[in-house]
N, C-alpha and C. Protein backbone atom coordinates (compact mmCIF):
# COMPACT_ATOMS: atom_id res chain seq x y z
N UNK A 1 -49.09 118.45 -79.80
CA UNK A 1 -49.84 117.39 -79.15
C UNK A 1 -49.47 117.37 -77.66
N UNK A 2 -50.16 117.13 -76.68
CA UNK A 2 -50.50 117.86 -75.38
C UNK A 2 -50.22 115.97 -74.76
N UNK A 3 -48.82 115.87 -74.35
CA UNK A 3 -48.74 114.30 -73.60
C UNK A 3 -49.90 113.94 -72.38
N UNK A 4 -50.06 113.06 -71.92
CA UNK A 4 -50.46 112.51 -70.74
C UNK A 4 -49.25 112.09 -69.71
N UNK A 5 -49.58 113.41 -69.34
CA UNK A 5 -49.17 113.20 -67.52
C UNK A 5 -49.13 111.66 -66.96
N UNK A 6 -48.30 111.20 -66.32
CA UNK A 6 -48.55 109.81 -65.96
C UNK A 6 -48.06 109.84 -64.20
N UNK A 7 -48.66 110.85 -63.21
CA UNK A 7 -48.41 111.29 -62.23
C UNK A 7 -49.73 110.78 -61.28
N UNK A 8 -49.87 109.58 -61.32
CA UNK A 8 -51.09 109.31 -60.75
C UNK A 8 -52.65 110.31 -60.94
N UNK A 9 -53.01 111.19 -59.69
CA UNK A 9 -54.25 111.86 -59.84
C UNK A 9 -54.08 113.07 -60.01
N UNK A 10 -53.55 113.58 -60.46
CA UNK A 10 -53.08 115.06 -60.71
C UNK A 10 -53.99 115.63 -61.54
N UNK A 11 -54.41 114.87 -62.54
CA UNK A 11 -55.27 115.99 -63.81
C UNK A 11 -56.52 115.22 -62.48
N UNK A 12 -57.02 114.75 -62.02
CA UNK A 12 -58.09 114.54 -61.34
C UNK A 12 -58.11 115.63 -60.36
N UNK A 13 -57.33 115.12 -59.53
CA UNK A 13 -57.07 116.58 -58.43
C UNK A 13 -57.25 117.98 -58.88
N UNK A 14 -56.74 118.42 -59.86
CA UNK A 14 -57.14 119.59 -60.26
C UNK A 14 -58.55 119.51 -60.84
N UNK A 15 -59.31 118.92 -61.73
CA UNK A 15 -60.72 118.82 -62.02
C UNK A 15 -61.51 118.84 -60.77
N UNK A 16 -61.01 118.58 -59.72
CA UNK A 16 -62.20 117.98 -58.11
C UNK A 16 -62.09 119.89 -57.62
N UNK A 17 -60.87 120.30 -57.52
CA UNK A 17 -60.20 121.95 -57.50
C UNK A 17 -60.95 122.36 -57.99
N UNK A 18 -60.72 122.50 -59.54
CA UNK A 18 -61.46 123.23 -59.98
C UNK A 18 -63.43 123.60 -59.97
N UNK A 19 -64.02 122.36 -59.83
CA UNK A 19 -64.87 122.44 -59.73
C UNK A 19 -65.34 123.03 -58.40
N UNK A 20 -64.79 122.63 -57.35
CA UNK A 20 -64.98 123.50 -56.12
C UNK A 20 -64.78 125.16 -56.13
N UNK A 21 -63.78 125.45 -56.54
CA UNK A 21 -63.81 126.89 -56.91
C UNK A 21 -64.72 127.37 -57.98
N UNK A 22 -65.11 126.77 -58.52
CA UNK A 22 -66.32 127.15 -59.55
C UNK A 22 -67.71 127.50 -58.22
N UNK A 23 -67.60 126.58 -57.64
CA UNK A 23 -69.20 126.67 -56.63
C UNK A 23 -68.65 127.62 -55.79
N UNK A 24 -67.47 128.25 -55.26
CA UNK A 24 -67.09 129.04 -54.76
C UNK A 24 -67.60 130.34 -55.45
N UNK A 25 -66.91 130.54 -56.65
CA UNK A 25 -67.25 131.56 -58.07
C UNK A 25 -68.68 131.75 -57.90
N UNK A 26 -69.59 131.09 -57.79
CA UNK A 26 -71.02 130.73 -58.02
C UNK A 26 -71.42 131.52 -56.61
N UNK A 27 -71.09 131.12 -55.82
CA UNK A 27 -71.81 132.18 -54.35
C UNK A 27 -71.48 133.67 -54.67
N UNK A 28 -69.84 133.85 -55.02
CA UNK A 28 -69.72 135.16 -54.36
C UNK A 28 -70.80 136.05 -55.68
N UNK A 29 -70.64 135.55 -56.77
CA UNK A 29 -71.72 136.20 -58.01
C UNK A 29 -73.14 135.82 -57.48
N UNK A 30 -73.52 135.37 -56.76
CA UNK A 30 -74.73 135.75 -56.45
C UNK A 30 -74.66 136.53 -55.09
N UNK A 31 -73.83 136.63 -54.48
CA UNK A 31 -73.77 137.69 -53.18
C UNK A 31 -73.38 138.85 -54.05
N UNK A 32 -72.61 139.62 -54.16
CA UNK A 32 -72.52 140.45 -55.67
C UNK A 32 -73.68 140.79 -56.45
N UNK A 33 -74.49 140.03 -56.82
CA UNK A 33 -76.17 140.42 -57.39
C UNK A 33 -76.72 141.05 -56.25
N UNK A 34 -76.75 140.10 -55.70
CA UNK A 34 -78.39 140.91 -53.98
C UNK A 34 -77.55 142.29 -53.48
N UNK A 35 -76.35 142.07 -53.69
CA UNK A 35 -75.50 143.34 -53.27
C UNK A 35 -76.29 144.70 -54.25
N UNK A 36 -75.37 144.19 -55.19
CA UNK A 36 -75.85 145.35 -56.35
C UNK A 36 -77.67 145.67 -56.55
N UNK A 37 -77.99 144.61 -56.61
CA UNK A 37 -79.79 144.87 -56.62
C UNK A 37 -80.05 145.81 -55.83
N UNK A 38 -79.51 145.90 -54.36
CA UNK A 38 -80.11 146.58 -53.13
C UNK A 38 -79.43 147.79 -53.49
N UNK A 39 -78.10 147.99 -54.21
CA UNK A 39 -77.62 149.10 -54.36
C UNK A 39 -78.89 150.15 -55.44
N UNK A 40 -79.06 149.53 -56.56
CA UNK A 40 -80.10 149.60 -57.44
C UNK A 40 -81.22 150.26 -56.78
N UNK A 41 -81.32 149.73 -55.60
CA UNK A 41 -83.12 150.06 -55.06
C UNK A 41 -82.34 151.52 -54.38
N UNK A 42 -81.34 151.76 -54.10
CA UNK A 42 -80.62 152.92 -53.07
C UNK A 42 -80.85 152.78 -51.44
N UNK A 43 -80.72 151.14 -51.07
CA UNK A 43 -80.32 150.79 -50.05
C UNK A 43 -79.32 150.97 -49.51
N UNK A 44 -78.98 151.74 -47.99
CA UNK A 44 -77.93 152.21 -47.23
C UNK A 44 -76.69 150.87 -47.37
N UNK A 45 -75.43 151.13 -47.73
CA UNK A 45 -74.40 150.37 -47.74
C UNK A 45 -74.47 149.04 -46.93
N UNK A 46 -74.95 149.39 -45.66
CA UNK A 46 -74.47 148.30 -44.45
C UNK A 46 -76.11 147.25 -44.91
N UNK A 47 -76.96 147.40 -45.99
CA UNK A 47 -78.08 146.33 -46.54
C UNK A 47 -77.29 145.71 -47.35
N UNK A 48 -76.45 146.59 -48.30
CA UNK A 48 -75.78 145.93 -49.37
C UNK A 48 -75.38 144.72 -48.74
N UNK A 49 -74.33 145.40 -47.95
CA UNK A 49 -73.12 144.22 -47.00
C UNK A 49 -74.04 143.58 -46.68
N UNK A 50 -74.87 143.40 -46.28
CA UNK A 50 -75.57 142.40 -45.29
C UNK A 50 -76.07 141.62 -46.33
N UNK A 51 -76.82 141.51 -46.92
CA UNK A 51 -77.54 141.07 -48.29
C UNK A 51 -76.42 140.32 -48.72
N UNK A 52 -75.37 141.00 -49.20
CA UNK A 52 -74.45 140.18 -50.09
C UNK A 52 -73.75 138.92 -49.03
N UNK A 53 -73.64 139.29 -48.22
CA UNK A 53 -72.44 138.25 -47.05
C UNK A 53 -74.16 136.82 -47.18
N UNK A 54 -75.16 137.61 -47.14
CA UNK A 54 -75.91 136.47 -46.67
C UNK A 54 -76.25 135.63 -47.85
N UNK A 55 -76.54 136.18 -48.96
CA UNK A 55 -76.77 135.57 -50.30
C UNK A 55 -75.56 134.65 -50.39
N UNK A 56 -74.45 135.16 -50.37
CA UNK A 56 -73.15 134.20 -50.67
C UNK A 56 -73.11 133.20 -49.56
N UNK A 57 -73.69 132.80 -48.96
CA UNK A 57 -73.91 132.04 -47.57
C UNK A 57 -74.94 131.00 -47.95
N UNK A 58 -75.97 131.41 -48.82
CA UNK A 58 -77.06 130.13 -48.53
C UNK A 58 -77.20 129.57 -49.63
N UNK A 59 -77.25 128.08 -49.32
CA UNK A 59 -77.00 126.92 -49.87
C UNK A 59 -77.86 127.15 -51.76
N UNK A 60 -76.92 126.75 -52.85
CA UNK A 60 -77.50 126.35 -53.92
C UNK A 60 -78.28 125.26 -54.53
N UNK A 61 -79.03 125.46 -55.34
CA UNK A 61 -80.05 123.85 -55.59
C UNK A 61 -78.42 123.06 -56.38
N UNK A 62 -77.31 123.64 -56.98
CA UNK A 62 -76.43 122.90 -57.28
C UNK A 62 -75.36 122.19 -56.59
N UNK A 63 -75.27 122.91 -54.84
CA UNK A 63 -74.65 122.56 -54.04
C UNK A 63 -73.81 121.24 -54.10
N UNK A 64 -74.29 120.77 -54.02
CA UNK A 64 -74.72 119.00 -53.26
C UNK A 64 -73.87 118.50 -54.76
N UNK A 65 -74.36 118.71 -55.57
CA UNK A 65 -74.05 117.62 -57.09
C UNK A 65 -72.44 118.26 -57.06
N UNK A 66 -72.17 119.20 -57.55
CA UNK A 66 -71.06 119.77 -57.62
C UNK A 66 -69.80 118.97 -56.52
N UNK A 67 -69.83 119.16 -55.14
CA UNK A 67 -69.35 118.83 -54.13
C UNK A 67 -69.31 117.18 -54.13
N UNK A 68 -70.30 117.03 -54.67
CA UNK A 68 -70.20 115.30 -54.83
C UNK A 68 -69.48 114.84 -56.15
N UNK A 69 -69.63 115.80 -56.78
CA UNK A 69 -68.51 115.33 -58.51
C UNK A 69 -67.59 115.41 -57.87
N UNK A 70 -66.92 116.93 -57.11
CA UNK A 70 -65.73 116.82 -56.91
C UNK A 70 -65.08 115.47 -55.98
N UNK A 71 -65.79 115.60 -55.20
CA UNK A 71 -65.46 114.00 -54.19
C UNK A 71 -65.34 112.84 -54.74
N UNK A 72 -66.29 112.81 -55.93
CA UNK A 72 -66.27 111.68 -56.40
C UNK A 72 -64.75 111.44 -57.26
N UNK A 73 -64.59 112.25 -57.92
CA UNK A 73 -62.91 112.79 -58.78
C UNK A 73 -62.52 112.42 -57.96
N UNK A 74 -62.41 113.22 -56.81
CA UNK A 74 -61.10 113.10 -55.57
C UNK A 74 -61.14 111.34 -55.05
N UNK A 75 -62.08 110.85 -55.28
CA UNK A 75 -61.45 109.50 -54.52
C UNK A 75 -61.33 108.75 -55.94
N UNK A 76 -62.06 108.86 -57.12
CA UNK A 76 -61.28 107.73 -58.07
C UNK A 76 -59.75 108.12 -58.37
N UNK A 77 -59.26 109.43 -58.29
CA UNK A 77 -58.03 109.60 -57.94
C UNK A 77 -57.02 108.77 -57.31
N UNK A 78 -58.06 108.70 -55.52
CA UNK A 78 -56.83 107.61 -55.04
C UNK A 78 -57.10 106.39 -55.09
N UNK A 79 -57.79 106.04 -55.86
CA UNK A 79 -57.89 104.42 -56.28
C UNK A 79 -57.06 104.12 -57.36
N UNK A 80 -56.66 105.53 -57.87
CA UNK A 80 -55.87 105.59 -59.50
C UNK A 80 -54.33 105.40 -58.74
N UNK A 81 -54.29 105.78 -57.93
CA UNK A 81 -52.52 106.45 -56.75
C UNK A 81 -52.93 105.01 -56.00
N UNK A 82 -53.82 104.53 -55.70
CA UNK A 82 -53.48 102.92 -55.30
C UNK A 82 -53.00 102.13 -56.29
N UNK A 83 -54.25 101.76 -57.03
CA UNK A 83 -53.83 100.46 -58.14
C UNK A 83 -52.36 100.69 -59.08
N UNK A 84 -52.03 102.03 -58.83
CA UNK A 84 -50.59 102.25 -59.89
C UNK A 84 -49.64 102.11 -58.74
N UNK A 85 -49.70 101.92 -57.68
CA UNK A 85 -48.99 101.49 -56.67
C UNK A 85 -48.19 102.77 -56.39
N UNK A 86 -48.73 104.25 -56.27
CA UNK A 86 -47.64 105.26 -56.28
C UNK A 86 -47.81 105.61 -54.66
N UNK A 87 -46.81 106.19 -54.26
CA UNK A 87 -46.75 106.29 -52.87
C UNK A 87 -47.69 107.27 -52.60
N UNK A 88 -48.96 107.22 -51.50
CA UNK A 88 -49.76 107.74 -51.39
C UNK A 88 -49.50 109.30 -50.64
N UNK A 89 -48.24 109.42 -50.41
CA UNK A 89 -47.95 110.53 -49.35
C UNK A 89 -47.75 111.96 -50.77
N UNK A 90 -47.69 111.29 -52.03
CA UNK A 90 -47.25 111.76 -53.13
C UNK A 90 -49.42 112.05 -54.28
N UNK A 91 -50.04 111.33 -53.35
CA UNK A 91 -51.38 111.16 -53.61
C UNK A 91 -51.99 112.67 -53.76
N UNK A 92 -52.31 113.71 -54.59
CA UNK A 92 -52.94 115.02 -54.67
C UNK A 92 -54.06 114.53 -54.33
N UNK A 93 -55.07 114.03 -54.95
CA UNK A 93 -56.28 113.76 -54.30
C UNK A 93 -56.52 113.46 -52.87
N UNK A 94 -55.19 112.40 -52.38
CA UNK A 94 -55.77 112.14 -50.66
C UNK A 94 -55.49 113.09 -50.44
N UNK A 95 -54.21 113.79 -50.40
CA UNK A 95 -53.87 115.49 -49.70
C UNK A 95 -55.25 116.34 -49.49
N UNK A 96 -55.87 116.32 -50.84
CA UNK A 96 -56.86 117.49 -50.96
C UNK A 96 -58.16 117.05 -50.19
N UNK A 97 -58.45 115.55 -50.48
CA UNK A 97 -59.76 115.13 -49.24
C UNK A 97 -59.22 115.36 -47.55
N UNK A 98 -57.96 115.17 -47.36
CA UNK A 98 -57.71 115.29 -46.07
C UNK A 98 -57.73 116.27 -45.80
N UNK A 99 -57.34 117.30 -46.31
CA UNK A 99 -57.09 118.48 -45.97
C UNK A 99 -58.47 119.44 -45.54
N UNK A 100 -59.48 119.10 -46.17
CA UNK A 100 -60.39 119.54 -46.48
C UNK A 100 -61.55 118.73 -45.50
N UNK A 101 -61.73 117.27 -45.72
CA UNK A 101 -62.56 117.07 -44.98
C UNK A 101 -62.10 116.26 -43.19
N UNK A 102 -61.02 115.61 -43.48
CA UNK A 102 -59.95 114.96 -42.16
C UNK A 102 -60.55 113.70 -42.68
N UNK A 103 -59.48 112.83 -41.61
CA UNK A 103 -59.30 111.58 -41.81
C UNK A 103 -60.79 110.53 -41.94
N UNK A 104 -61.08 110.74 -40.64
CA UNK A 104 -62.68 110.32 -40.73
C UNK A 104 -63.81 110.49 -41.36
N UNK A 105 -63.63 111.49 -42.30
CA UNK A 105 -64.78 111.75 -43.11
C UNK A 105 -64.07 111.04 -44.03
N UNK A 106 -62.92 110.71 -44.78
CA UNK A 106 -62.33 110.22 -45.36
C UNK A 106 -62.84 108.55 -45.65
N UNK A 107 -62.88 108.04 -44.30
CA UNK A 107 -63.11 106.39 -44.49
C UNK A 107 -64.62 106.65 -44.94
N UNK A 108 -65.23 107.12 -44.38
CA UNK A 108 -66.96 107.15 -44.83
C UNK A 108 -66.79 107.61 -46.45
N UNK A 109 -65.92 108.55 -47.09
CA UNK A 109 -66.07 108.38 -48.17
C UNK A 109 -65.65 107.48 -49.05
N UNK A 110 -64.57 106.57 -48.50
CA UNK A 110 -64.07 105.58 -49.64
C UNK A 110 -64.81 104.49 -49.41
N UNK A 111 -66.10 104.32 -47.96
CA UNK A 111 -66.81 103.33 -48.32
C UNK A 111 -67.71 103.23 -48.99
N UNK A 112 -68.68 104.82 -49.30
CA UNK A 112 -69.58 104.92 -49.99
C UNK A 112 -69.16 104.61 -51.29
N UNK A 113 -67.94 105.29 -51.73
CA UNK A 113 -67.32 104.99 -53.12
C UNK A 113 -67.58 103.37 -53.60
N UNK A 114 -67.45 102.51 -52.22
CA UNK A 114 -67.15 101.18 -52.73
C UNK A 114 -68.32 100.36 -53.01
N UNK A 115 -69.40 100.87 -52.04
CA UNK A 115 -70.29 100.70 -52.45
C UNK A 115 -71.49 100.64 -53.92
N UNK A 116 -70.71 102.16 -53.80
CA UNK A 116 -71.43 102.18 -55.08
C UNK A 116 -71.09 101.77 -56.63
N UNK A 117 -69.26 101.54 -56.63
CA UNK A 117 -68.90 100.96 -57.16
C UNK A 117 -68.88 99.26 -57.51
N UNK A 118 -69.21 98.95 -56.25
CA UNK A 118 -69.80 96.97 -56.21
C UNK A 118 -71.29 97.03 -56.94
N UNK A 119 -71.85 98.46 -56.80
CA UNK A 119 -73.59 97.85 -57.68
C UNK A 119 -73.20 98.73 -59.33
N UNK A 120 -71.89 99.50 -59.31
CA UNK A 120 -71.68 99.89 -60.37
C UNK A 120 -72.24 98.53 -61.61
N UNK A 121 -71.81 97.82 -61.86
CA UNK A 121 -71.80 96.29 -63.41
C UNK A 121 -73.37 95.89 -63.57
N UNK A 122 -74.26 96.25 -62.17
CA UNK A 122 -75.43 95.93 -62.13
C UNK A 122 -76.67 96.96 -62.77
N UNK A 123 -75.88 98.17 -62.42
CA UNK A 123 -76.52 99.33 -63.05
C UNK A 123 -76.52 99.89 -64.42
N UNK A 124 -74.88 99.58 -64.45
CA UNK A 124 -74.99 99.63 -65.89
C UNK A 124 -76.12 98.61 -66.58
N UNK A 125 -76.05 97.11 -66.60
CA UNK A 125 -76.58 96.53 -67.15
C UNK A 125 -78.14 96.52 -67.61
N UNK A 126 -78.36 97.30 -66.41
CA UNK A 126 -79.73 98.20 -66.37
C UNK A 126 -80.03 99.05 -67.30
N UNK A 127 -78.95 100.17 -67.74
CA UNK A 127 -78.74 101.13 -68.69
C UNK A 127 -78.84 100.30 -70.21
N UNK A 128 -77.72 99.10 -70.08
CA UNK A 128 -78.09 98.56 -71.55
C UNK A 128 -79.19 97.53 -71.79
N UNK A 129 -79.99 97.91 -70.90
CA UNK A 129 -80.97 96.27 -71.46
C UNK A 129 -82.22 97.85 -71.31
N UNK A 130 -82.41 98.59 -70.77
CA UNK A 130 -83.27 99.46 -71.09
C UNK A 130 -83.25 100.66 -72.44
N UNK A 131 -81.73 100.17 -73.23
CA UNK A 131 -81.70 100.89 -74.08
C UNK A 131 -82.81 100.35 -75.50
């Protein structure tokens, strides 16, 4: 039987990780396809390269959702490393939003969070009266 960690956001932090490297995973296999396709057709090497660098470059219709799960993980994380009162310098999730996006993108995300968490009780209620 597999305990629960009681380390604030840690299994979060790694789920927000992981999913980012998944959309990572997700480009270079499709730069890798247009690569190989062009190889297929017996396109000169430097199409391959080019093809592949550019395929792995442009934006997915999954982009956006993915990047927003992970964000979204990453900040109920540090609401998890707040309300348990753990020292935030010890916070994996803030580490990983800071690191990644800086401080200021930071406040814009924990307001949207709050936002959407204040119409969270309203929406639901929506969900159960339309069930």
């Amino acid at each position: 039987m597999k305990r629960h960690r009681r380390r604030g956001c840690d299994d979060l932090a790694e789920l927000a990780r992981n999913i980012l490297k998944g959309k990572d995973r997700l480009h270079e296999a499709v730069g890798r396809a247009a690569g190989g396709l062009l190889g297929l057709l017996g396109r000169p090497r430097i199409e391959r390269v080019f093809a592949q660098e550019l395929a792995r470059r442009i934006p997915l219709p999954v982009d956006a959702k993915l990047s927003a799960a992970a964000r979204g993980l990453q900040i109920a994380g540090l609401y998890v490393c707040i309300i348990g009162s753990r020292d935030l310098a010890d916070c994996a999730c803030l580490r990983d939003v800071l690191r990644v996006e800086g401080q200021e993108r930071l406040q814009g995300l924990i307001q949207g969070a709050m936002e959407d968490w204040r119409g969270l009780p309203r929406r639901m209620h929506d969900v159960v009266t339309d069930s």
